[in-house]
N, C-alpha and C. Protein backbone atom coordinates (compact mmCIF):
# COMPACT_ATOMS: atom_id res chain seq x y z
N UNK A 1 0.85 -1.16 0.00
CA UNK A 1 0.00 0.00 0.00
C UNK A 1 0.89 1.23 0.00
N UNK A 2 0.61 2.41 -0.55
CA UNK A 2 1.74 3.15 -0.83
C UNK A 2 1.02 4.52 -0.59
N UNK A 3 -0.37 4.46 -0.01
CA UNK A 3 -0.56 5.57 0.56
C UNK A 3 -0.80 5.79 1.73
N UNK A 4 -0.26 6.81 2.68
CA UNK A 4 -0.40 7.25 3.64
C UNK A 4 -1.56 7.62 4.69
N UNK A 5 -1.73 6.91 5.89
CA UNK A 5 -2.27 7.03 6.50
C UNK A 5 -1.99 8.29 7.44
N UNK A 6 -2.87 9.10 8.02
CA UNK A 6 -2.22 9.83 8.54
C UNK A 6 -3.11 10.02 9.73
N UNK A 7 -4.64 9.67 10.07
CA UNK A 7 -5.42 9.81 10.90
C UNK A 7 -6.03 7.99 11.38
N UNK A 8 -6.61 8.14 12.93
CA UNK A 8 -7.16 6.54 13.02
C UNK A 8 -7.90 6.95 13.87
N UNK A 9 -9.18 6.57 13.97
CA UNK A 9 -10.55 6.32 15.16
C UNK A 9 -10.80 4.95 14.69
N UNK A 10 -11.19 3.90 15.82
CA UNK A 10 -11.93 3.01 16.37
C UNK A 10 -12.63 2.64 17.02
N UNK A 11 -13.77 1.90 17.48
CA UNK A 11 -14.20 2.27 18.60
C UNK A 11 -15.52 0.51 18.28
N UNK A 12 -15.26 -0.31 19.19
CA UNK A 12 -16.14 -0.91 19.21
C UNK A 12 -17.87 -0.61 20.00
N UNK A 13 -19.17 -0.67 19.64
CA UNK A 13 -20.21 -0.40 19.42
C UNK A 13 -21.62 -1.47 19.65
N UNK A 14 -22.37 -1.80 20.37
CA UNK A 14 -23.38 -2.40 20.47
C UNK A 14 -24.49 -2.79 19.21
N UNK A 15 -24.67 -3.33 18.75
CA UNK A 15 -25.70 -3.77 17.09
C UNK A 15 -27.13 -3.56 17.76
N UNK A 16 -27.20 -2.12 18.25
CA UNK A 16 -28.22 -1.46 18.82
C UNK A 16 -28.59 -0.10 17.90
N UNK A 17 -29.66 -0.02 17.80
CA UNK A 17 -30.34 1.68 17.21
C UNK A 17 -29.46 2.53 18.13
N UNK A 18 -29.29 2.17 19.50
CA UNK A 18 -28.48 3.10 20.27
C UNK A 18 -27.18 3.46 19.58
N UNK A 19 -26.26 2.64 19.47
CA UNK A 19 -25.10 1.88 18.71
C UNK A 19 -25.09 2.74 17.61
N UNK A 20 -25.89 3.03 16.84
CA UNK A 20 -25.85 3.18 15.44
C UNK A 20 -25.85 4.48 15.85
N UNK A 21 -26.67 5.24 16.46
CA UNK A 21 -26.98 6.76 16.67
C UNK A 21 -25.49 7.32 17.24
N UNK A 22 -24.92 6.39 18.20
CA UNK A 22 -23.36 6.89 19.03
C UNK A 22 -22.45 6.83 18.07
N UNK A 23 -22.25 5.54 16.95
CA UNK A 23 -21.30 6.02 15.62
C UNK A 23 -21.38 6.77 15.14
N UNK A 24 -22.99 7.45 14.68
CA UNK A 24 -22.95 8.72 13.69
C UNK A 24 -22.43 9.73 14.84
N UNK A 25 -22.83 10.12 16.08
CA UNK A 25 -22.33 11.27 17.05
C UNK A 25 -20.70 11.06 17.22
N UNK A 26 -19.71 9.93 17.28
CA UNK A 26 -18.58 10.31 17.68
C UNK A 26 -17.71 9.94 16.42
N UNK A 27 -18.54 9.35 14.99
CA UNK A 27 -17.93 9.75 14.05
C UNK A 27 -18.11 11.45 13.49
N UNK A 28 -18.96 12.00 13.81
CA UNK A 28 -18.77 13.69 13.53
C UNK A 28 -18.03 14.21 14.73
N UNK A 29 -18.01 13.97 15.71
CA UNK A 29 -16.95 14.83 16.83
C UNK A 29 -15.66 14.52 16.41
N UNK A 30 -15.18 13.34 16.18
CA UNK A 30 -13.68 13.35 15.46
C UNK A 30 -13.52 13.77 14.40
N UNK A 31 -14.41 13.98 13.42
CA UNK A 31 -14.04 14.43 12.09
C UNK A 31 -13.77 15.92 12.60
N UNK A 32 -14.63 16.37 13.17
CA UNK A 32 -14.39 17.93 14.00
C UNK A 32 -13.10 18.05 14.15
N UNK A 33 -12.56 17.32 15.62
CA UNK A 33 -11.53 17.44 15.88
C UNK A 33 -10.35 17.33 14.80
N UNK A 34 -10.34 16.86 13.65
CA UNK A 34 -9.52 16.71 12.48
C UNK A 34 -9.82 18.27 11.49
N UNK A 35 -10.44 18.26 11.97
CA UNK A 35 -10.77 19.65 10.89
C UNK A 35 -11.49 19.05 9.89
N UNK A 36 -12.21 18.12 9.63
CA UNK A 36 -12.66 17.97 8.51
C UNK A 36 -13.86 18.25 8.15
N UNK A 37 -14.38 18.17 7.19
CA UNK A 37 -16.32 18.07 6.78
C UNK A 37 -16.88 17.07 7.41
N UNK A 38 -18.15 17.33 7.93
CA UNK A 38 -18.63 16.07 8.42
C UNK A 38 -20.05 15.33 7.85
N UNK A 39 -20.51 16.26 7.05
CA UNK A 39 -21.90 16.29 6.73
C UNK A 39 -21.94 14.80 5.87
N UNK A 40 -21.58 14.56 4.41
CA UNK A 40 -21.54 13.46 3.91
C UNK A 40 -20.87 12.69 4.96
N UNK A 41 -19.95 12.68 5.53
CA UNK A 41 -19.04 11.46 6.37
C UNK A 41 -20.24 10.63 7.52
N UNK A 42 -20.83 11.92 7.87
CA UNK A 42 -21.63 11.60 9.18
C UNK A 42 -22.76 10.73 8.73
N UNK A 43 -23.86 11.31 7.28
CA UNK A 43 -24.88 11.01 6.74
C UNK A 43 -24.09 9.15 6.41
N UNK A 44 -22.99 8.97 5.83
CA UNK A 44 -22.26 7.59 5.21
C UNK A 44 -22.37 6.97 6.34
N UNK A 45 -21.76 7.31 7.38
CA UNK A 45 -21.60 6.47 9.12
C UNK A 45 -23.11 6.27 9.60
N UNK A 46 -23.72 7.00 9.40
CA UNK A 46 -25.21 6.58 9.55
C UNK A 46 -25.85 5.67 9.23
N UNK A 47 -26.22 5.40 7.79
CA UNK A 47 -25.95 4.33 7.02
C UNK A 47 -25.44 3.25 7.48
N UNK A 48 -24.48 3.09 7.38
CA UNK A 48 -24.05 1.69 7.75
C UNK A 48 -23.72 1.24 8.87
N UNK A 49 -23.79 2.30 9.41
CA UNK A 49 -24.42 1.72 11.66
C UNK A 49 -25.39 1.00 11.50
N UNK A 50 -26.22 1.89 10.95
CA UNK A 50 -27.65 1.52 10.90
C UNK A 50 -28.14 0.11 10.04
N UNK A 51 -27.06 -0.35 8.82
CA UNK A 51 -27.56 -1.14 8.73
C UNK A 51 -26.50 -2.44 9.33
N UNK A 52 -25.40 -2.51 9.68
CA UNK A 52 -25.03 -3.08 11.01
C UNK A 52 -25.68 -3.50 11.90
N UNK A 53 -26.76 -2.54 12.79
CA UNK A 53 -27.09 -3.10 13.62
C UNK A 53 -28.92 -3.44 13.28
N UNK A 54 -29.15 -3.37 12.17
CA UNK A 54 -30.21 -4.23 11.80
C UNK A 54 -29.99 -5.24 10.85
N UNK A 55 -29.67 -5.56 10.04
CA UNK A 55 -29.18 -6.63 9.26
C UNK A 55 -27.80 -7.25 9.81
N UNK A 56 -27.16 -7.11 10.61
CA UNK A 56 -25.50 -7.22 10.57
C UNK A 56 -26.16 -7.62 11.90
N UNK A 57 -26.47 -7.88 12.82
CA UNK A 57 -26.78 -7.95 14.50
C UNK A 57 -26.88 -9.28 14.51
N UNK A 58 -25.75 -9.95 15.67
CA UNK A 58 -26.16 -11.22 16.26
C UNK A 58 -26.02 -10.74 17.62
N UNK A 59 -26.97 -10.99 18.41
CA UNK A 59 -27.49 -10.67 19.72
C UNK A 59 -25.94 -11.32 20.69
N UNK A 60 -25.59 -10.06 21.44
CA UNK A 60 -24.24 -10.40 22.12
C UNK A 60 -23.10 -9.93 21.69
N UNK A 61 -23.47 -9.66 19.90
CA UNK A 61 -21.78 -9.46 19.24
C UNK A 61 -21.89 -7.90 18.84
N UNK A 62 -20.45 -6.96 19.09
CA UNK A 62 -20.76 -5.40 18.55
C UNK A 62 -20.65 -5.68 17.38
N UNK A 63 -20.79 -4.58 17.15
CA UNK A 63 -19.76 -3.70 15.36
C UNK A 63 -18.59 -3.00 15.43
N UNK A 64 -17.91 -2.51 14.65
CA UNK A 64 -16.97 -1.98 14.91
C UNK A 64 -16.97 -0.79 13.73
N UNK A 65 -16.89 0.30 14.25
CA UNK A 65 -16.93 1.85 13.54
C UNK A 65 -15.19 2.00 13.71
N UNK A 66 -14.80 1.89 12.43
CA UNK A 66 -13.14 2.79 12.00
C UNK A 66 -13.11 3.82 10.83
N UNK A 67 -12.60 5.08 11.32
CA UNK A 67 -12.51 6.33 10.22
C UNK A 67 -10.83 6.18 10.32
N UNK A 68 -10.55 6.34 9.29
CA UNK A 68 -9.16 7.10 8.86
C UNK A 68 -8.67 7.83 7.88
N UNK A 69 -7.94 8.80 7.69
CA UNK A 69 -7.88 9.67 6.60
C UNK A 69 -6.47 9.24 5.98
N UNK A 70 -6.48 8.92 4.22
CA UNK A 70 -6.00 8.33 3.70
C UNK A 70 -5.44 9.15 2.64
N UNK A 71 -3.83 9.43 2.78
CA UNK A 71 -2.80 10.27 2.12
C UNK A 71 -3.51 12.36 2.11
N UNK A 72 -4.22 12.14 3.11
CA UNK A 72 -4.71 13.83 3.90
C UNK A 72 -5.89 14.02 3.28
N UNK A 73 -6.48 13.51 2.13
CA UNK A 73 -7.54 14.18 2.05
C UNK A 73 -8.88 13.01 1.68
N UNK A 74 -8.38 11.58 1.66
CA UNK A 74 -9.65 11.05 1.84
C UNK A 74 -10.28 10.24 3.45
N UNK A 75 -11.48 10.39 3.23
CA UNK A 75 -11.53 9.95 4.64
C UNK A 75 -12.44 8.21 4.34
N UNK A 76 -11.26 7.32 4.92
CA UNK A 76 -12.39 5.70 4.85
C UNK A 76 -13.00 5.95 5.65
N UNK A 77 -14.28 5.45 5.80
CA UNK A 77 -15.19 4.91 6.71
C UNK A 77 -15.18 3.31 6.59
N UNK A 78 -14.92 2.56 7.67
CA UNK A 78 -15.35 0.84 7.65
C UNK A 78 -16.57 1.02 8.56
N UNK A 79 -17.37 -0.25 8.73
CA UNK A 79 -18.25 -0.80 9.62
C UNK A 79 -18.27 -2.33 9.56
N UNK A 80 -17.56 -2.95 10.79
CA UNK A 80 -17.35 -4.19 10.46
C UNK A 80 -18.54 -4.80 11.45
N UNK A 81 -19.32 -5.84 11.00
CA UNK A 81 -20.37 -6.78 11.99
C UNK A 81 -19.80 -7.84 11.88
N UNK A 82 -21.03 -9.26 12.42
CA UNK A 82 -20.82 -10.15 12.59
C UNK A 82 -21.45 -10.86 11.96
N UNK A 83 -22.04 -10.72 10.50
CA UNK A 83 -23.18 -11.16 9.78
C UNK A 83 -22.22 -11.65 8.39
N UNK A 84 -21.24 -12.37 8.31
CA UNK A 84 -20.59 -12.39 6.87
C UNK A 84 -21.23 -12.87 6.36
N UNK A 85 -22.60 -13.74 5.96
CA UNK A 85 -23.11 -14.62 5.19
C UNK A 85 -24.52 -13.49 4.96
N UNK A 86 -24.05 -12.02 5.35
CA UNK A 86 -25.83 -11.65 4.61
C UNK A 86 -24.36 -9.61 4.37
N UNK A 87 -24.27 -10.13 2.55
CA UNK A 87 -23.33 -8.68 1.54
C UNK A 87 -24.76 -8.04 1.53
N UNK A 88 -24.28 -6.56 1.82
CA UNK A 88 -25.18 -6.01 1.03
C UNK A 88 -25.46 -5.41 -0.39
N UNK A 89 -26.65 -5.31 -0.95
CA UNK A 89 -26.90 -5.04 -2.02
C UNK A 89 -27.63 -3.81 -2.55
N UNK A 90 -27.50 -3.32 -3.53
CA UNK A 90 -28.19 -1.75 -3.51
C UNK A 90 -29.40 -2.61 -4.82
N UNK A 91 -30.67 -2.03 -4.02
CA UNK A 91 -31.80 -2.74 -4.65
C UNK A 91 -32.66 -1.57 -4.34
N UNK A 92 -33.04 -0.57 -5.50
CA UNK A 92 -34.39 0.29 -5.73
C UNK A 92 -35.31 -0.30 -4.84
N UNK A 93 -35.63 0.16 -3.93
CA UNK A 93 -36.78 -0.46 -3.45
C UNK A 93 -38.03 0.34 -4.15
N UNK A 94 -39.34 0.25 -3.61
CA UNK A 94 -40.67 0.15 -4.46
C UNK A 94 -41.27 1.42 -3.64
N UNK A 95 -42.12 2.04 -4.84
CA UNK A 95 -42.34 3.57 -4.39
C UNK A 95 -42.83 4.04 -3.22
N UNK A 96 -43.73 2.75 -2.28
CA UNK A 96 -44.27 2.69 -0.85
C UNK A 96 -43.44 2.41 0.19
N UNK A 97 -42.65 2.27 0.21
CA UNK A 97 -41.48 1.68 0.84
C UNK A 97 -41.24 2.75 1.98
N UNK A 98 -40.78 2.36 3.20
CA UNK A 98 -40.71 3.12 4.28
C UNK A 98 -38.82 3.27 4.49
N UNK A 99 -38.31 2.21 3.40
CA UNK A 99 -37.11 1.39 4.31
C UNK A 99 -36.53 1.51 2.95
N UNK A 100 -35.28 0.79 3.36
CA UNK A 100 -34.53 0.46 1.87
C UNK A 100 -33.69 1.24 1.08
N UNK A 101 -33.26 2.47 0.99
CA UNK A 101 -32.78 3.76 0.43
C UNK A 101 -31.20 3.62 0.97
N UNK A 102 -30.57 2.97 2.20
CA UNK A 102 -30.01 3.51 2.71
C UNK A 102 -28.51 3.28 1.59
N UNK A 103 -28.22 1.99 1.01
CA UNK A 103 -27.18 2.03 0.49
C UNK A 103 -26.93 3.10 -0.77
N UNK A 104 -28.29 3.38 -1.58
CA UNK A 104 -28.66 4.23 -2.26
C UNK A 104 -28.04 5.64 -1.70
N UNK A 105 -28.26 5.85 -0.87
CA UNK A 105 -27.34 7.14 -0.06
C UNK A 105 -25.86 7.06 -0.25
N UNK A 106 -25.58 6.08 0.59
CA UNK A 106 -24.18 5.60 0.58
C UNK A 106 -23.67 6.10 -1.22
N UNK A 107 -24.16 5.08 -1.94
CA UNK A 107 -23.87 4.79 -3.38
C UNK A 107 -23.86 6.72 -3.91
N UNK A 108 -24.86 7.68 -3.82
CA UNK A 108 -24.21 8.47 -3.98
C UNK A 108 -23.36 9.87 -3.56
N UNK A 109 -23.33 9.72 -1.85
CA UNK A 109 -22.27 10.40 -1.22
C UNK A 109 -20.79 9.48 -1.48
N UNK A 110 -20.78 8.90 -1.54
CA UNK A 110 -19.30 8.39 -1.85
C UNK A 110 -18.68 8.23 -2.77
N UNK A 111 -17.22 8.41 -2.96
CA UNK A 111 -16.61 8.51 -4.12
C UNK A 111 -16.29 7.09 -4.43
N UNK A 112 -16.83 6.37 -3.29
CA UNK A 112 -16.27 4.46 -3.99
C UNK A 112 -16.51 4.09 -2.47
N UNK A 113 -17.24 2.65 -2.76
CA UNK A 113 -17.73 2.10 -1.52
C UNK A 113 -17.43 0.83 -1.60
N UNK A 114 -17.27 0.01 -0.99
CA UNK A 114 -17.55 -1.69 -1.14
C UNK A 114 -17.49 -2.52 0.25
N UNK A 115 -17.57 -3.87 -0.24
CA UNK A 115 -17.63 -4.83 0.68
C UNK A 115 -16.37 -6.30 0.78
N UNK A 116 -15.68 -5.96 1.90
CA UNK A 116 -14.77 -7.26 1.73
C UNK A 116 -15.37 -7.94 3.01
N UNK A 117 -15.04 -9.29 2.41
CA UNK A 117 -15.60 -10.84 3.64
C UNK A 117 -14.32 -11.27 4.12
N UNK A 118 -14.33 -11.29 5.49
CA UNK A 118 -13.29 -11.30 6.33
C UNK A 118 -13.36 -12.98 7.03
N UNK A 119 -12.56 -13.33 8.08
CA UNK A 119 -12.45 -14.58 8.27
C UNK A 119 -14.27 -14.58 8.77
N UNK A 120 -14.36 -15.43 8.46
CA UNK A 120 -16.05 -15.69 8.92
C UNK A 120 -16.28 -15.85 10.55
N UNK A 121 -16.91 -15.09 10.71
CA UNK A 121 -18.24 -14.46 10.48
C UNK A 121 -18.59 -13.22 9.61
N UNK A 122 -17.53 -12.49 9.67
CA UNK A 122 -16.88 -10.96 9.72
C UNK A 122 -17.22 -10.62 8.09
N UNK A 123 -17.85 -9.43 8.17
CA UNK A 123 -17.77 -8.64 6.55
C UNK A 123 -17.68 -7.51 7.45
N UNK A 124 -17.09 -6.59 6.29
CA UNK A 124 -16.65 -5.12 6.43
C UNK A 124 -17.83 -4.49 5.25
N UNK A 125 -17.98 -3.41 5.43
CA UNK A 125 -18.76 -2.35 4.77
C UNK A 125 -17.97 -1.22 4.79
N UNK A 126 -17.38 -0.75 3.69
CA UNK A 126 -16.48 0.52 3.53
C UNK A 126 -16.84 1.60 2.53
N UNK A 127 -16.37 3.11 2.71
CA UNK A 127 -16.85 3.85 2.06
C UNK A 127 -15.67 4.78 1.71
N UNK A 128 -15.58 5.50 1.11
CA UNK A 128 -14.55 6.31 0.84
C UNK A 128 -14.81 7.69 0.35
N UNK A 129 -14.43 8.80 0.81
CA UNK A 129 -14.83 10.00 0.50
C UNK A 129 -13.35 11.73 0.16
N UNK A 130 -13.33 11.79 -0.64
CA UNK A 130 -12.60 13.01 -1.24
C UNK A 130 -13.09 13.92 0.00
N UNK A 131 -12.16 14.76 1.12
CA UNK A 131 -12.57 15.83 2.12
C UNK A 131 -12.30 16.58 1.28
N UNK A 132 -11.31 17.35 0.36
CA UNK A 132 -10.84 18.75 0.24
C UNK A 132 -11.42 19.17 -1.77
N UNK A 133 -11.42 19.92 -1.83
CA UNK A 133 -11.80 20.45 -2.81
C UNK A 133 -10.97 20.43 -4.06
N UNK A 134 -11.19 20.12 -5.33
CA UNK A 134 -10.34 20.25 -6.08
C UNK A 134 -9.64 21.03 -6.46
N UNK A 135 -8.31 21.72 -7.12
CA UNK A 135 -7.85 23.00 -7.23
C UNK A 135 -8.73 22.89 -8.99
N UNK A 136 -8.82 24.58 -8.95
CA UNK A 136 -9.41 25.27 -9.95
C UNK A 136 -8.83 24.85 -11.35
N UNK A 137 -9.36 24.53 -12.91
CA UNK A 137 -8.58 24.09 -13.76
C UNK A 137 -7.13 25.78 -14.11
N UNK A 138 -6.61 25.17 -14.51
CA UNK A 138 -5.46 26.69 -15.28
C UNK A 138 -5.95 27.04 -16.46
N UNK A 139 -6.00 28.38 -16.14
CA UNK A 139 -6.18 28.95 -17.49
C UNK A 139 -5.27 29.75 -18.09
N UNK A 140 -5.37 30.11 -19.63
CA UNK A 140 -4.62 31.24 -19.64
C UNK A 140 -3.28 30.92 -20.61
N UNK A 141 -2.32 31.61 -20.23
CA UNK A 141 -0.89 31.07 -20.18
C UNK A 141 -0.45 29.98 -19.86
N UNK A 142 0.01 28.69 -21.00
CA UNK A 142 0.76 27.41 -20.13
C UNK A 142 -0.41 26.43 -19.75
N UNK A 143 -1.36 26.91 -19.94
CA UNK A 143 -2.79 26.22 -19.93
C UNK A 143 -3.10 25.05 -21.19
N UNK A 144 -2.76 23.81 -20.99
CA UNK A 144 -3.11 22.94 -21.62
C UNK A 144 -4.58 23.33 -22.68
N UNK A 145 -5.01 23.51 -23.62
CA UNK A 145 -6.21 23.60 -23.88
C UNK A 145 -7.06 24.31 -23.32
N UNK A 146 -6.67 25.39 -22.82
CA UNK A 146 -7.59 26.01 -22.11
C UNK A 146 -8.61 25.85 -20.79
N UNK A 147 -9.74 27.42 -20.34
CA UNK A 147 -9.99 26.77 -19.42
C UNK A 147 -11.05 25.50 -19.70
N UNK A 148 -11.39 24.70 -18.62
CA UNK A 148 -11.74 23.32 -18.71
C UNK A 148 -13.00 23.51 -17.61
N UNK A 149 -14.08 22.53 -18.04
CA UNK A 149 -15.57 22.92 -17.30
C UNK A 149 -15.83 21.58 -17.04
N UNK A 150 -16.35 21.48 -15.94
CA UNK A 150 -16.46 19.87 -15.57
C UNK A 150 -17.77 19.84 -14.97
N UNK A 151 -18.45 18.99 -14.89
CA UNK A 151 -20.20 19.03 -14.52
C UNK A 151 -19.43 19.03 -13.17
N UNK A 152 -19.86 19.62 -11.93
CA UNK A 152 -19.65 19.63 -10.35
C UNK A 152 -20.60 18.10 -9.48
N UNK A 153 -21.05 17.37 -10.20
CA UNK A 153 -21.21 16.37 -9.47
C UNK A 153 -20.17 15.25 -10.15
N UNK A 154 -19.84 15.43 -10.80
CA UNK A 154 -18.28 14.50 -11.25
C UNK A 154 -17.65 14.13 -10.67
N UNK A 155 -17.31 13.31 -10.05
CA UNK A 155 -16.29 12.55 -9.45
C UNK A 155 -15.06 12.31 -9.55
N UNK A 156 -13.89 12.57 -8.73
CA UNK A 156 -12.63 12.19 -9.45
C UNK A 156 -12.44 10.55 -8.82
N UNK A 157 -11.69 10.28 -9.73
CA UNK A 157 -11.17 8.27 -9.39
C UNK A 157 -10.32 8.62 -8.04
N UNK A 158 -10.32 8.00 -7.17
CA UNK A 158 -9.71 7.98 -5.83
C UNK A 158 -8.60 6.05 -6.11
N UNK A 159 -7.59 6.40 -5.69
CA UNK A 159 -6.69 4.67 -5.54
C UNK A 159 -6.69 4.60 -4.17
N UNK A 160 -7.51 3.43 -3.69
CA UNK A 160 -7.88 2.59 -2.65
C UNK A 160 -6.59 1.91 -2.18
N UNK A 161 -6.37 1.16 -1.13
CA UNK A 161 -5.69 0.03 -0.54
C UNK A 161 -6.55 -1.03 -1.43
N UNK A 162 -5.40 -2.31 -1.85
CA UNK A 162 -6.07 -3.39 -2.89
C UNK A 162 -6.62 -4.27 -2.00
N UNK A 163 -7.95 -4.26 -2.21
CA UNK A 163 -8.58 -5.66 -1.33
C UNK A 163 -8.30 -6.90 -2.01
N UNK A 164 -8.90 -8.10 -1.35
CA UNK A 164 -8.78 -9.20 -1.49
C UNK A 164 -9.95 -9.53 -2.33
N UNK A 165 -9.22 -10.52 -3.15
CA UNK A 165 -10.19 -11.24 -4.32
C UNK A 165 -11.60 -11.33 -4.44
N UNK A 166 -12.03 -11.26 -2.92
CA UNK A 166 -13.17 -11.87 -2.38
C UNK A 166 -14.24 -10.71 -2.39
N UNK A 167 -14.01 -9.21 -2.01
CA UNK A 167 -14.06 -8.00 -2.21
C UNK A 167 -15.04 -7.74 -3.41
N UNK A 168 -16.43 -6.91 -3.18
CA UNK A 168 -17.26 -6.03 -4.02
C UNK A 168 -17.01 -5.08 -4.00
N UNK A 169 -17.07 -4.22 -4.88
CA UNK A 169 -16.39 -2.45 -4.85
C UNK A 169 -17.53 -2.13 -5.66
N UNK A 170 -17.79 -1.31 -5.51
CA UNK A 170 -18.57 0.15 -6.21
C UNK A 170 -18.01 1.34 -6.38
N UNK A 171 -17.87 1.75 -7.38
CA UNK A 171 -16.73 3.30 -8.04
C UNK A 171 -17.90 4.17 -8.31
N UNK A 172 -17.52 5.28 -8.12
CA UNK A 172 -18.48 6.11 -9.21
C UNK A 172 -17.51 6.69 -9.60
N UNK A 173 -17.65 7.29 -10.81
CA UNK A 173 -16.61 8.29 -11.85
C UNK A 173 -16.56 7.70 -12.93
């Protein structure tokens, strides 16, 4: 792996609604304390607390909430349970639906999300997010082709740590 870690939170967690609500609260107080954005990070940690400790829950066993910021400006989110035999899947749910949206969130606050299966029981749920802003294209003088216009929900490609074979990823860009 050849990029730099430079930040780490951990914190094991109860596969409780409680649980899920305390990841999203002390995953935004550390992002604070880092200086970072928290709004997508917090809304992503939400998500997958939440579905941790409803799909991912075996009565007795936590989850585990880890943020780290990866070569300064991306921030992972993991959520590891105890459910390896139930990946999740992003499935439209149906227009009455009370439920169901949440990976749909995930899928588009994040710049790349996925799922690796760990020694069993164990799956991870990971997300990945760009904190800092892109610099402005050059214009002008020395300016490749001029200035350059990019739709603002565009995504740039982010390079991950390489998971294992076993590993679902989702990119956007």
């Amino acid at each position: 792996m050849n990029q730099k870690t430079t930040a780490n939170f951990s914190v094991l967690l109860s596969s409780t609604p409680r649980g899920a609500r305390l990841a999203r609260l002390l995953a935004d107080e550390q992002l604070r304390r880092w200086g970072l954005p928290t709004e997508s990070a917090s809304l992503i940690v939400a998500e997958l607390a939440a579905n941790a400790a409803t799909h991912g829950r075996v009565p007795g066993r936590d989850f585990r909430l880890s943020l780290c910021v990866v070569g300064g400006d991306i921030i992972r989110i993991e959520v590891t349970d105890t459910r390896g035999e139930r990946l999740p899947e992003v499935q439209p749910p149906s227009a009455d639906a009370e439920s169901g949206r949440g990976l749909l969130l995930v899928d588009a606050l994040a710049d790349r999300w996925g799922v690796v299966e760990e020694y069993f029981p164990r799956k991870t749920v990971w997300a990945e997010l760009r904190c800092s802003r892109p610099e402005p294209a050059r214009s002008g003088c020395g300016a490749a082709g001029g200035p350059q216009s990019k739709n603002s929900r565009e995504k740039e490609p982010v390079q991950a740590p390489p998971l294992p074979p076993a590993a679902q990823t989702h990119s956007r860009g």
